[in-house]
C-alpha atoms as a PDB file:
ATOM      1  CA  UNK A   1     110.975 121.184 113.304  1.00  0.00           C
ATOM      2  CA  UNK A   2     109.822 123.216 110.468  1.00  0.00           C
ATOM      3  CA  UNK A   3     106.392 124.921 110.847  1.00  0.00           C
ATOM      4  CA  UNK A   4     103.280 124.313 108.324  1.00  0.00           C
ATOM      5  CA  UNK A   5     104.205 128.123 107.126  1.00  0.00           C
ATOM      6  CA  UNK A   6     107.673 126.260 106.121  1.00  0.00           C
ATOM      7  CA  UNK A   7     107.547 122.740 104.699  1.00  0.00           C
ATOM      8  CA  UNK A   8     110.591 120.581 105.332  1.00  0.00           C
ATOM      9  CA  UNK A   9     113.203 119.909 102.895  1.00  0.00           C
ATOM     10  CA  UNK A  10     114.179 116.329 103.942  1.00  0.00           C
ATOM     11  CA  UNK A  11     112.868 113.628 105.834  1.00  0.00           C
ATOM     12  CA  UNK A  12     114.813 111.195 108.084  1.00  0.00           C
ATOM     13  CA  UNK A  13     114.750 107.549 107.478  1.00  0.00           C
ATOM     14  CA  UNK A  14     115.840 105.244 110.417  1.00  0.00           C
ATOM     15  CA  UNK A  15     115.873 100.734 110.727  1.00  0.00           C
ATOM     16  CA  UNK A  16     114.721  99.296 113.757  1.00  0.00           C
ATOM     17  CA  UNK A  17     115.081  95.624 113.159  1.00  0.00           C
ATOM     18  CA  UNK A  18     113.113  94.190 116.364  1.00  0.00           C
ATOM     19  CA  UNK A  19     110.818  91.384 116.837  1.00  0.00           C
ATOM     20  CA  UNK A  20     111.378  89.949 119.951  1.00  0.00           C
ATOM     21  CA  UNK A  21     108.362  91.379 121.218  1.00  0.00           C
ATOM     22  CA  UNK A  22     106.072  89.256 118.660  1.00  0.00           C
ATOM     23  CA  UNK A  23     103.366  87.058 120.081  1.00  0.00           C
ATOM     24  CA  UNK A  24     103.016  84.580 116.872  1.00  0.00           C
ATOM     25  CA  UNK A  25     105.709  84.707 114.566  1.00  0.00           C
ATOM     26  CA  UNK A  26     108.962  86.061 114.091  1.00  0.00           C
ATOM     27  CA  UNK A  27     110.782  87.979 110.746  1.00  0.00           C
ATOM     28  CA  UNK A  28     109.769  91.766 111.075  1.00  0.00           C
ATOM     29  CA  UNK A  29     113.381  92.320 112.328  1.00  0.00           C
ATOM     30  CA  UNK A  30     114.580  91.093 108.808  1.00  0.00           C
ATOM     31  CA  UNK A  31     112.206  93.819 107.203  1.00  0.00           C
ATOM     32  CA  UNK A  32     113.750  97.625 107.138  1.00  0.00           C
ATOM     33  CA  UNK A  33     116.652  96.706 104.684  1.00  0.00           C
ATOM     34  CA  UNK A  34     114.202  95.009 102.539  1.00  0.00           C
ATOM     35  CA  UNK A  35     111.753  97.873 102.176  1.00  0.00           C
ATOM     36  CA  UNK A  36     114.703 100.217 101.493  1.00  0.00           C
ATOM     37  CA  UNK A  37     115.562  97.977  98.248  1.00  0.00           C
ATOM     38  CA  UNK A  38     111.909  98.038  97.474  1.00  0.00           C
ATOM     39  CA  UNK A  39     111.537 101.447  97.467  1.00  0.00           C
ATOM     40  CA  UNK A  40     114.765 101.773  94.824  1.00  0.00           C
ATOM     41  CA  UNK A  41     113.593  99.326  92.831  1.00  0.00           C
ATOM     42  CA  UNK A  42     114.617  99.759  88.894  1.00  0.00           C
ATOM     43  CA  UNK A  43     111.263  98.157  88.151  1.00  0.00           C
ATOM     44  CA  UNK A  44     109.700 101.505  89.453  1.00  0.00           C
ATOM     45  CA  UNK A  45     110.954 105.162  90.576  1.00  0.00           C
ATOM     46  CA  UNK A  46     111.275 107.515  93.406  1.00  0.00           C
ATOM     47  CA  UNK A  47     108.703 109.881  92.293  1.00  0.00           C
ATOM     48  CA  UNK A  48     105.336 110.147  94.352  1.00  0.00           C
ATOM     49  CA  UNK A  49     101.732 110.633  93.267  1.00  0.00           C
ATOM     50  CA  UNK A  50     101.957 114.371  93.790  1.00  0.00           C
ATOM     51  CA  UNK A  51     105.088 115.229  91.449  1.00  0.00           C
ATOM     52  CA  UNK A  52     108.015 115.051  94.325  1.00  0.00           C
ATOM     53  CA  UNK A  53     111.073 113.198  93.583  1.00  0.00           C
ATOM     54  CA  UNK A  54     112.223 111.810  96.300  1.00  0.00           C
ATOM     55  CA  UNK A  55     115.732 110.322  94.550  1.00  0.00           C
ATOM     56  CA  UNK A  56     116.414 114.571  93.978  1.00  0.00           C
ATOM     57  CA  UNK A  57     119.711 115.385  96.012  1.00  0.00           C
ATOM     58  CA  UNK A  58     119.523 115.005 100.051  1.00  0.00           C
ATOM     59  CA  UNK A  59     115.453 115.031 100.036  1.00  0.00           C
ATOM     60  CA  UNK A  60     116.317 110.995 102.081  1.00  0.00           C
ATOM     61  CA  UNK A  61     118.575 111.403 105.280  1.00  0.00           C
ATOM     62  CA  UNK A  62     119.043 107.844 105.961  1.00  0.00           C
ATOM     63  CA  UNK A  63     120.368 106.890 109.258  1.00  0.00           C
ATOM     64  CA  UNK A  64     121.161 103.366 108.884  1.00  0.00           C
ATOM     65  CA  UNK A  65     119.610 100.176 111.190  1.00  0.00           C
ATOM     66  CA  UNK A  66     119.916  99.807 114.670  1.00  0.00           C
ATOM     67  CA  UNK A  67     121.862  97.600 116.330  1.00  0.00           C
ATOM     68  CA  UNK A  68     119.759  96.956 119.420  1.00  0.00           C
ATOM     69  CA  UNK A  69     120.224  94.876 122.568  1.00  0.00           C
ATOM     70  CA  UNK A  70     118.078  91.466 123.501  1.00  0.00           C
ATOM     71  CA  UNK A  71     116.749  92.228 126.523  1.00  0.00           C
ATOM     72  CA  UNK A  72     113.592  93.716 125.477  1.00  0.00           C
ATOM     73  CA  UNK A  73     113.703  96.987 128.657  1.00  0.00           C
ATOM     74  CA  UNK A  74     117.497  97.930 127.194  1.00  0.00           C
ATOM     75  CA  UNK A  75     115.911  97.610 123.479  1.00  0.00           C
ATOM     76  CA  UNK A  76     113.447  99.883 124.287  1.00  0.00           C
ATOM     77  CA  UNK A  77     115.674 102.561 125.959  1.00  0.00           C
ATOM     78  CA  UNK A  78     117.838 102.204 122.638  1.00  0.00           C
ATOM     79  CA  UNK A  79     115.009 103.010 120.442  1.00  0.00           C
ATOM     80  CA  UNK A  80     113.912 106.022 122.484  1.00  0.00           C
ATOM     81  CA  UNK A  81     117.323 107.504 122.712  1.00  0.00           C
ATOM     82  CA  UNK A  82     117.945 106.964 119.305  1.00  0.00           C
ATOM     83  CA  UNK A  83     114.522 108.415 118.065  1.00  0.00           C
ATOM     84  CA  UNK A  84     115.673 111.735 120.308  1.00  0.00           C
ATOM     85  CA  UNK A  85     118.937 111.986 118.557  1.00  0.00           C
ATOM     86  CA  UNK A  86     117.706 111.409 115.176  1.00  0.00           C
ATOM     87  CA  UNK A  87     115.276 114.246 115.263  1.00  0.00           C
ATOM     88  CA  UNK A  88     118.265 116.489 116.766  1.00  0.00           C
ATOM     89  CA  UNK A  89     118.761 116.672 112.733  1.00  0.00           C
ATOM     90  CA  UNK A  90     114.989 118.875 112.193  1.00  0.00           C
ATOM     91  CA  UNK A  91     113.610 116.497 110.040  1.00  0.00           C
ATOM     92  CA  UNK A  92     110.263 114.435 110.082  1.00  0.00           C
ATOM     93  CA  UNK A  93     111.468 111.461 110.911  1.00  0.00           C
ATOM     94  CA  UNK A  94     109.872 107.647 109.272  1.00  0.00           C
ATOM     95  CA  UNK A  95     110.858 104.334 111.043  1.00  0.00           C
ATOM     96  CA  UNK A  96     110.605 101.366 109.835  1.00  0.00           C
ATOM     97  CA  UNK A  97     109.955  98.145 111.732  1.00  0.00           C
ATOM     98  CA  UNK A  98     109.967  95.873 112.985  1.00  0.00           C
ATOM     99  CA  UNK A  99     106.897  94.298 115.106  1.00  0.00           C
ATOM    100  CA  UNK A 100     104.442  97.279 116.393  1.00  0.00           C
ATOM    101  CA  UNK A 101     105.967  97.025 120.101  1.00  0.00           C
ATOM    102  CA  UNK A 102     108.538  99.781 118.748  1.00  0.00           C
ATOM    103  CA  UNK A 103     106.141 102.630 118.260  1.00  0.00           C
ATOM    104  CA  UNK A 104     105.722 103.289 122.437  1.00  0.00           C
ATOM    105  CA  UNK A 105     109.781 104.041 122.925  1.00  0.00           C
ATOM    106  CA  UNK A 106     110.009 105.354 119.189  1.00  0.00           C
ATOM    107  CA  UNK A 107     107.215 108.423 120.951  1.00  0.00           C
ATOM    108  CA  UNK A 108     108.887 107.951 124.261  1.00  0.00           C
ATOM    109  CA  UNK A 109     111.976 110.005 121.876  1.00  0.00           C
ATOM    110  CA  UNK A 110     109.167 111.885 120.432  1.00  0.00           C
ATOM    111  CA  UNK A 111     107.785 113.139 123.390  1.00  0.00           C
ATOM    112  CA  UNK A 112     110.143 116.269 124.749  1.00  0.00           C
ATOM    113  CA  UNK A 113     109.477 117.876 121.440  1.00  0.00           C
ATOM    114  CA  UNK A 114     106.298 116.997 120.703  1.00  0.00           C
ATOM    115  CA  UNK A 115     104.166 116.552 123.593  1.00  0.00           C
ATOM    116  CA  UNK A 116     100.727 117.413 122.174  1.00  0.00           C
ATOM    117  CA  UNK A 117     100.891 114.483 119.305  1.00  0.00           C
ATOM    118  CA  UNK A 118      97.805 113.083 117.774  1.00  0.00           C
ATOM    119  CA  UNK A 119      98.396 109.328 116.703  1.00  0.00           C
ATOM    120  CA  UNK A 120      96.822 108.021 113.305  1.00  0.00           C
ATOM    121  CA  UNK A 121      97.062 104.358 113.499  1.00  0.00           C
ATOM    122  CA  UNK A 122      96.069 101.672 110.631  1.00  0.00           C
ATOM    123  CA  UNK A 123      95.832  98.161 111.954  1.00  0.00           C
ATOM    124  CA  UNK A 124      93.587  95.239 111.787  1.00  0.00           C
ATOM    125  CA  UNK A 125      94.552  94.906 115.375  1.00  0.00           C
ATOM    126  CA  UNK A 126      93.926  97.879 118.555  1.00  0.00           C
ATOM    127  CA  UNK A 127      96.872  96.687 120.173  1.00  0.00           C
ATOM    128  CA  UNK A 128      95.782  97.894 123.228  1.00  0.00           C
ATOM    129  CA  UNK A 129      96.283  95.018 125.285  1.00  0.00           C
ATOM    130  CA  UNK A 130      97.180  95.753 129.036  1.00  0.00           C
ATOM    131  CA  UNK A 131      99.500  92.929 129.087  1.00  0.00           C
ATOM    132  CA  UNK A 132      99.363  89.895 126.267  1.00  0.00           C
ATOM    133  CA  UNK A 133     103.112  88.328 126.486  1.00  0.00           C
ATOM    134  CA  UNK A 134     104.516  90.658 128.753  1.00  0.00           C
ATOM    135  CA  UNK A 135     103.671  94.489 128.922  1.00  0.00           C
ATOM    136  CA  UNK A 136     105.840  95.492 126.167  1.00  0.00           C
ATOM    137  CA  UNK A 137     104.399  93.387 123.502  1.00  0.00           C
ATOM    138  CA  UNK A 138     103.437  94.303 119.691  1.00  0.00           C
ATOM    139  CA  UNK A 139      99.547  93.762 121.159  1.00  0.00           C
ATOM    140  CA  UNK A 140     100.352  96.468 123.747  1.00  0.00           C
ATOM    141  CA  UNK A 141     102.147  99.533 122.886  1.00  0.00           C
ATOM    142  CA  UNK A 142      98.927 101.914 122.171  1.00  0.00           C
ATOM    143  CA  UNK A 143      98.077 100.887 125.807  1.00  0.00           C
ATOM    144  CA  UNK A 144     101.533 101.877 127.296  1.00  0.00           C
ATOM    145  CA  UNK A 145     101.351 105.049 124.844  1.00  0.00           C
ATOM    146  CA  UNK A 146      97.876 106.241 126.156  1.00  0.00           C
ATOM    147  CA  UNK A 147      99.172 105.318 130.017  1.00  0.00           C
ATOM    148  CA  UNK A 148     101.947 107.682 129.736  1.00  0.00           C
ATOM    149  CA  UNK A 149      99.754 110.513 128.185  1.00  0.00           C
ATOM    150  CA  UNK A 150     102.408 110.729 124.930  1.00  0.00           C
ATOM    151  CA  UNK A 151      99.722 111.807 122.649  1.00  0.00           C
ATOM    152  CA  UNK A 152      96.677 114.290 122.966  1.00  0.00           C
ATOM    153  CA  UNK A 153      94.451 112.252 120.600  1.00  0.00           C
ATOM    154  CA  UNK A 154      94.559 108.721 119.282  1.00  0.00           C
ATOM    155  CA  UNK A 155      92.358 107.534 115.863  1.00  0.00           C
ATOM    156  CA  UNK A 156      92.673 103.950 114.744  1.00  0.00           C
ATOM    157  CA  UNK A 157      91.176 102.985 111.264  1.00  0.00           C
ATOM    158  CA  UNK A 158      91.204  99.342 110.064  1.00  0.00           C
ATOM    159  CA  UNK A 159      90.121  97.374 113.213  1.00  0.00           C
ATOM    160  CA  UNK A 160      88.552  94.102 112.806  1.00  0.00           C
ATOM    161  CA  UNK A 161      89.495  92.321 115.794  1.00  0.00           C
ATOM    162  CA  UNK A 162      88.512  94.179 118.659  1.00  0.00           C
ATOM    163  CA  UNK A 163      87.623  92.227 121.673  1.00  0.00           C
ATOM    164  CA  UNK A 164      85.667  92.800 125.031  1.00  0.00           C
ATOM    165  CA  UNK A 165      88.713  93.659 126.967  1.00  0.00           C
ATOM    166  CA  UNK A 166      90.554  96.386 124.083  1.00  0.00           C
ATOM    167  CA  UNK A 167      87.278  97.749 123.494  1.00  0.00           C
ATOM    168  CA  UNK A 168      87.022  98.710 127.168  1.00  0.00           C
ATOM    169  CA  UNK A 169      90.921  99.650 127.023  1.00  0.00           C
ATOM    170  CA  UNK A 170      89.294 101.970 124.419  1.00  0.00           C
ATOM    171  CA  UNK A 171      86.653 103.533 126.455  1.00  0.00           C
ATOM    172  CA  UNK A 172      89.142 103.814 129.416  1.00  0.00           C
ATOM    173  CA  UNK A 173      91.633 106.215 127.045  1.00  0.00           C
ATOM    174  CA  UNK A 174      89.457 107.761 124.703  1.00  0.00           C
ATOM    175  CA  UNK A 175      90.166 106.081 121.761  1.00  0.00           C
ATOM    176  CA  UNK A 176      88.320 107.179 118.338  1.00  0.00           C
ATOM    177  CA  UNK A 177      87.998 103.737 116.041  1.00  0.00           C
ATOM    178  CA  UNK A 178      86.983 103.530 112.863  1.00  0.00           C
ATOM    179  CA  UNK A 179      86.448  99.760 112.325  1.00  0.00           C
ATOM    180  CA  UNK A 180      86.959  97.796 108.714  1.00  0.00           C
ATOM    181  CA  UNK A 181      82.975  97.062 109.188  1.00  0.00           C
ATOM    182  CA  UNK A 182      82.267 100.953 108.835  1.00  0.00           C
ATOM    183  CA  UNK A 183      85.022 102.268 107.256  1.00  0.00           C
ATOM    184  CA  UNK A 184      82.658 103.117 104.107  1.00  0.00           C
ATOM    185  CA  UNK A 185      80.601 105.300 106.150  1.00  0.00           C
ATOM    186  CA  UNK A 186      82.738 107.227 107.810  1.00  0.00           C
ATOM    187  CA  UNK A 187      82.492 111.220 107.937  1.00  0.00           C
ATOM    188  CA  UNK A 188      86.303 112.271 106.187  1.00  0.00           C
ATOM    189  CA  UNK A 189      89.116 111.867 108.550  1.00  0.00           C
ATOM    190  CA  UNK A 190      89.909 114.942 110.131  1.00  0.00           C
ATOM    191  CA  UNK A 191      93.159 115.648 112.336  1.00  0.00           C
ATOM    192  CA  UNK A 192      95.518 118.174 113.397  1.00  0.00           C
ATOM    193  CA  UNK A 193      98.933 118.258 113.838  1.00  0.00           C
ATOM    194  CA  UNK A 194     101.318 117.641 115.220  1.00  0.00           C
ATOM    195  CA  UNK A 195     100.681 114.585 113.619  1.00  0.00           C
ATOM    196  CA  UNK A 196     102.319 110.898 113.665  1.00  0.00           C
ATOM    197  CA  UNK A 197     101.400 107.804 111.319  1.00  0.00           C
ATOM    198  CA  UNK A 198     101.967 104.287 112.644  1.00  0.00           C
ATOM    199  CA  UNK A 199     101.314 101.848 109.646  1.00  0.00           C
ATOM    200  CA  UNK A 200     100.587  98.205 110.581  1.00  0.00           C
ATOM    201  CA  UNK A 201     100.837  96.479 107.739  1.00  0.00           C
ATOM    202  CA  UNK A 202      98.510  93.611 108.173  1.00  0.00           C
ATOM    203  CA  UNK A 203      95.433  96.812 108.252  1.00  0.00           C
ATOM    204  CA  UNK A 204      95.829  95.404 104.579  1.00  0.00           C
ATOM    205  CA  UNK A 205      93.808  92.428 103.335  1.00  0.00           C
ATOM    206  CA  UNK A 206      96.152  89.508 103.054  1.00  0.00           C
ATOM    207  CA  UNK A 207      94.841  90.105  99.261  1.00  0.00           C
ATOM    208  CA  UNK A 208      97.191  92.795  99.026  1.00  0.00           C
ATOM    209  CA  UNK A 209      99.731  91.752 101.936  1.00  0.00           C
ATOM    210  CA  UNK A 210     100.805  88.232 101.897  1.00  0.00           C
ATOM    211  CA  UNK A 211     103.993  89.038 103.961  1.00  0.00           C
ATOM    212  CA  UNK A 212     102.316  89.853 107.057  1.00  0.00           C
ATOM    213  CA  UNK A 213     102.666  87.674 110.597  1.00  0.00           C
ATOM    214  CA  UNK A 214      98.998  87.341 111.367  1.00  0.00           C
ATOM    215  CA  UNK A 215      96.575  87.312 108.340  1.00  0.00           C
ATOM    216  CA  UNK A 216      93.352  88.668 108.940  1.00  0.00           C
ATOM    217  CA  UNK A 217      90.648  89.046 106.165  1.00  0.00           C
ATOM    218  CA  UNK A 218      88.315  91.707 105.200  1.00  0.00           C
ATOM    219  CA  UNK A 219      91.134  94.613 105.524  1.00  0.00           C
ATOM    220  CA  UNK A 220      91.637  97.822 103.201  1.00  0.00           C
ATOM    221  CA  UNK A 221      92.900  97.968 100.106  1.00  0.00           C
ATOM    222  CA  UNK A 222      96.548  99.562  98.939  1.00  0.00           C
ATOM    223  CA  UNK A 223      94.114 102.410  97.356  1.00  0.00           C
ATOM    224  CA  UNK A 224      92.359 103.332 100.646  1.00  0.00           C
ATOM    225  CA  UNK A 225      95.519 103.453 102.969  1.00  0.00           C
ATOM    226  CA  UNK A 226      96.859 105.953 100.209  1.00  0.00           C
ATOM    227  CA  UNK A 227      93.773 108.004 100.070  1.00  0.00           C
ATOM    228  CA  UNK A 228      93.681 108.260 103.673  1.00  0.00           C
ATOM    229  CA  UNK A 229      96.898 109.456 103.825  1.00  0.00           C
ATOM    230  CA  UNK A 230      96.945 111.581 100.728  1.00  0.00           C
ATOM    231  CA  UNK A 231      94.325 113.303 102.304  1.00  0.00           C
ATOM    232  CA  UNK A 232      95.960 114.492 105.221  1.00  0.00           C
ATOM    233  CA  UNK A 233      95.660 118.058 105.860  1.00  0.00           C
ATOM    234  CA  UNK A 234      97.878 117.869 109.137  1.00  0.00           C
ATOM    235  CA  UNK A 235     101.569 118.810 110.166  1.00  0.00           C
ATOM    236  CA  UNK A 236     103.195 115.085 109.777  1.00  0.00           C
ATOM    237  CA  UNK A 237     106.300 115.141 112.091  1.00  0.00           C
ATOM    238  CA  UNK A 238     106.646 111.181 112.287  1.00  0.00           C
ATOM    239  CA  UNK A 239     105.648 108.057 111.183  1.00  0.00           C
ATOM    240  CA  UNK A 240     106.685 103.800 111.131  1.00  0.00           C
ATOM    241  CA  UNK A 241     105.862 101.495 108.830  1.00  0.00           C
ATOM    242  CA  UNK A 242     105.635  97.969 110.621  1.00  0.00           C
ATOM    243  CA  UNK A 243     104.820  94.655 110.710  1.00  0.00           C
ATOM    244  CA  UNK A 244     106.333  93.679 107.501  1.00  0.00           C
ATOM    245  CA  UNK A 245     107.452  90.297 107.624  1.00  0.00           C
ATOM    246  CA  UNK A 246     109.382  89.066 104.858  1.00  0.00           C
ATOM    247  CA  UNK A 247     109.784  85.546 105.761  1.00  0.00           C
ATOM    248  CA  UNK A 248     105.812  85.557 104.296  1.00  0.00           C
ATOM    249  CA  UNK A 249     106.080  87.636 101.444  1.00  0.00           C
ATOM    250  CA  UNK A 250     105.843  86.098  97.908  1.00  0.00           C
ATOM    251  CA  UNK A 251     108.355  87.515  95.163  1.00  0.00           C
ATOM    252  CA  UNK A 252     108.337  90.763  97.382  1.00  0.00           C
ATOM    253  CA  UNK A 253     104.828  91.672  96.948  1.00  0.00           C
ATOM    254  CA  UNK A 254     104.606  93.285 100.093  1.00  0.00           C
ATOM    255  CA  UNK A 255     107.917  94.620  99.884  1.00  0.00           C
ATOM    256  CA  UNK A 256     106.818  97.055  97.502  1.00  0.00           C
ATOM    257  CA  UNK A 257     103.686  97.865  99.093  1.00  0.00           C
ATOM    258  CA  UNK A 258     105.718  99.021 101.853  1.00  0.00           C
ATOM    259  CA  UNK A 259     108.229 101.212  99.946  1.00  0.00           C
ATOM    260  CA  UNK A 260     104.664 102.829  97.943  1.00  0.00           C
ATOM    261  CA  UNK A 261     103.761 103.462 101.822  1.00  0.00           C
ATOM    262  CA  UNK A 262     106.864 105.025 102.519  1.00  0.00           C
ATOM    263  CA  UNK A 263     106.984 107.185  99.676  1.00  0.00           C
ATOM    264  CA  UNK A 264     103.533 108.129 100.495  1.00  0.00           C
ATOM    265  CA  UNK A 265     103.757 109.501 103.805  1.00  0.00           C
ATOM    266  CA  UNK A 266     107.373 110.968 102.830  1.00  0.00           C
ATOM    267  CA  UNK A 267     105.339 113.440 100.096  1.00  0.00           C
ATOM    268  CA  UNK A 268     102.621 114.256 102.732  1.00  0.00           C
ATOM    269  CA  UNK A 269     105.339 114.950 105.157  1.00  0.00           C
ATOM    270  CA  UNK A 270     107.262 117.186 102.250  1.00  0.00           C
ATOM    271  CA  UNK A 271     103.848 118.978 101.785  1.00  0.00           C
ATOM    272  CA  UNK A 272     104.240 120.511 105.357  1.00  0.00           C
ATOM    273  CA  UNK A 273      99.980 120.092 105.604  1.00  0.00           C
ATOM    274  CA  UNK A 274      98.856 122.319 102.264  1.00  0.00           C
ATOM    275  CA  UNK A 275      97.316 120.231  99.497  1.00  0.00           C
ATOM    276  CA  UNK A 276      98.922 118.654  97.090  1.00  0.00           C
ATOM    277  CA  UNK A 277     100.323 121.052  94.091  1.00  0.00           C
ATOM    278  CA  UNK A 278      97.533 121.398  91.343  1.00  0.00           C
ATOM    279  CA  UNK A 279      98.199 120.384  87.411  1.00  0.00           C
ATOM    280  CA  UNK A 280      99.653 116.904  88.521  1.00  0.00           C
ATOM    281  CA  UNK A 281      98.107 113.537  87.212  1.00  0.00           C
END
């Protein structure tokens, strides 16, 4: 993987169309070849904030969906093993859900190569459940993840539903949280790499997110998720957008905020942790 002294080139791109693991509501499986068309939609372009073009030769290495088994165990080992391949290539690598149970095998692949990750996670929800639904639930993967010691560091920003039982899950693994309620008054984010994103989408106000399984108000706005991530001084070696579910979404509202995500963290990625170039708008 290329070093901060040597931004990458390319990033990778790879589906992983599961939902099985949902507690509410099933649909995020139908959402990775939906964000792809969002993110070449005519009615926009494949340029990012900071000036890179992301339509310019190979800069996308997409690697397709997954075609995953339904026993939720032999899903996960797919995912893992498929992760681990995919980042045989040298590239940062972005998946795209999918409910949020995929991010613990997705590091599971991360892990031999990058065992000293630290985790930047927007969600209205911890997801740090010890078991809700089974142990491999989208409510429980940051639990499994913190178990098994996959990342050094973990930093959630966007929680508004925390509960007795996560917030001692929290304690228990050292989990940093920056809830909704004090988002405004929080120092600026600072992390190191080697760093991974996992995107929930519902961190979003439904405002801004209609397509989303479980709506909870009083979330960030599309601005702030950017300007979180724009800000990112850090190493970004992998990311997944998730919890898109486009059985919800109105005239593909959220589709789109998903492929401005994903273009997003793709030009943070490209930037290799140096600032954005200077004399762009």
């Amino acid at each position: 993987m290329p070093s901060k002294s040597k931004p990458p080139k390319a990033i990778s791109l790879l589906g992983i169309p599961l939902d099985m693991n949902s507690t509410y509501l099933r649909g995020a499986a139908e959402a990775p070849p939906r964000i792809r068309e969002a993110l070449r939609c005519d009615s926009s372009n494949l340029w990012t904030e900071d000036g890179v073009d992301l339509g310019h030769g190979d800069v996308i290495h997409d690697c397709g969906d997954l075609e995953l088994p339904s026993a939720p165990e032999a899903a996960a080992k797919a995912i893992e093993h498929a992760v681990a391949r995919t980042l045989q290539l040298g590239h940062p690598l972005i998946s795209l859900g999918g409910d949020h149970s995929i991010t613990y095998p997705i590091l599971r692949g991360f892990h031999s190569r990058f065992p000293n990750l630290t985790i930047l996670h927007f969600d209205a929800h911890p997801d740090l459940y010890d078991n809700l639904c089974g142990r491999l639930s989208h409510a429980t993967p940051f639990a499994r993840i913190m178990e098994e010691r996959l990342a050094r560091r973990l930093v959630q920003v966007g929680i508004r539903t925390l509960n007795q039982h996560q917030h001692e899950q929290a304690k228990r693994f050292g989990v940093e949280i920056i809830s909704m309620r004090n988002f405004g008054k929080a120092p600026r984010l600072k992390v190191k790499g080697p760093l991974y994103i996992s995107l929930d989408i519902d961190v979003l106000d439904p405002a801004f997110a209609p397509g989303i399984s479980h709506y909870e108000p009083g979330g960030m706005s599309v601005r702030e998720v950017l300007n979180v991530i724009q800000s990112v001084r850090a190493l970004i070696v992998g990311a997944d957008i998730v919890e898109y579910n486009p059985v919800r979404d109105r005239e593909d509202q959220t589709a789109m905020v998903a492929g401005k995500f994903l273009k997003e963290i793709a030009a943070a990625m490209l930037r290799g942790g140096r600032a954005p170039k200077t004399g762009w708008a």
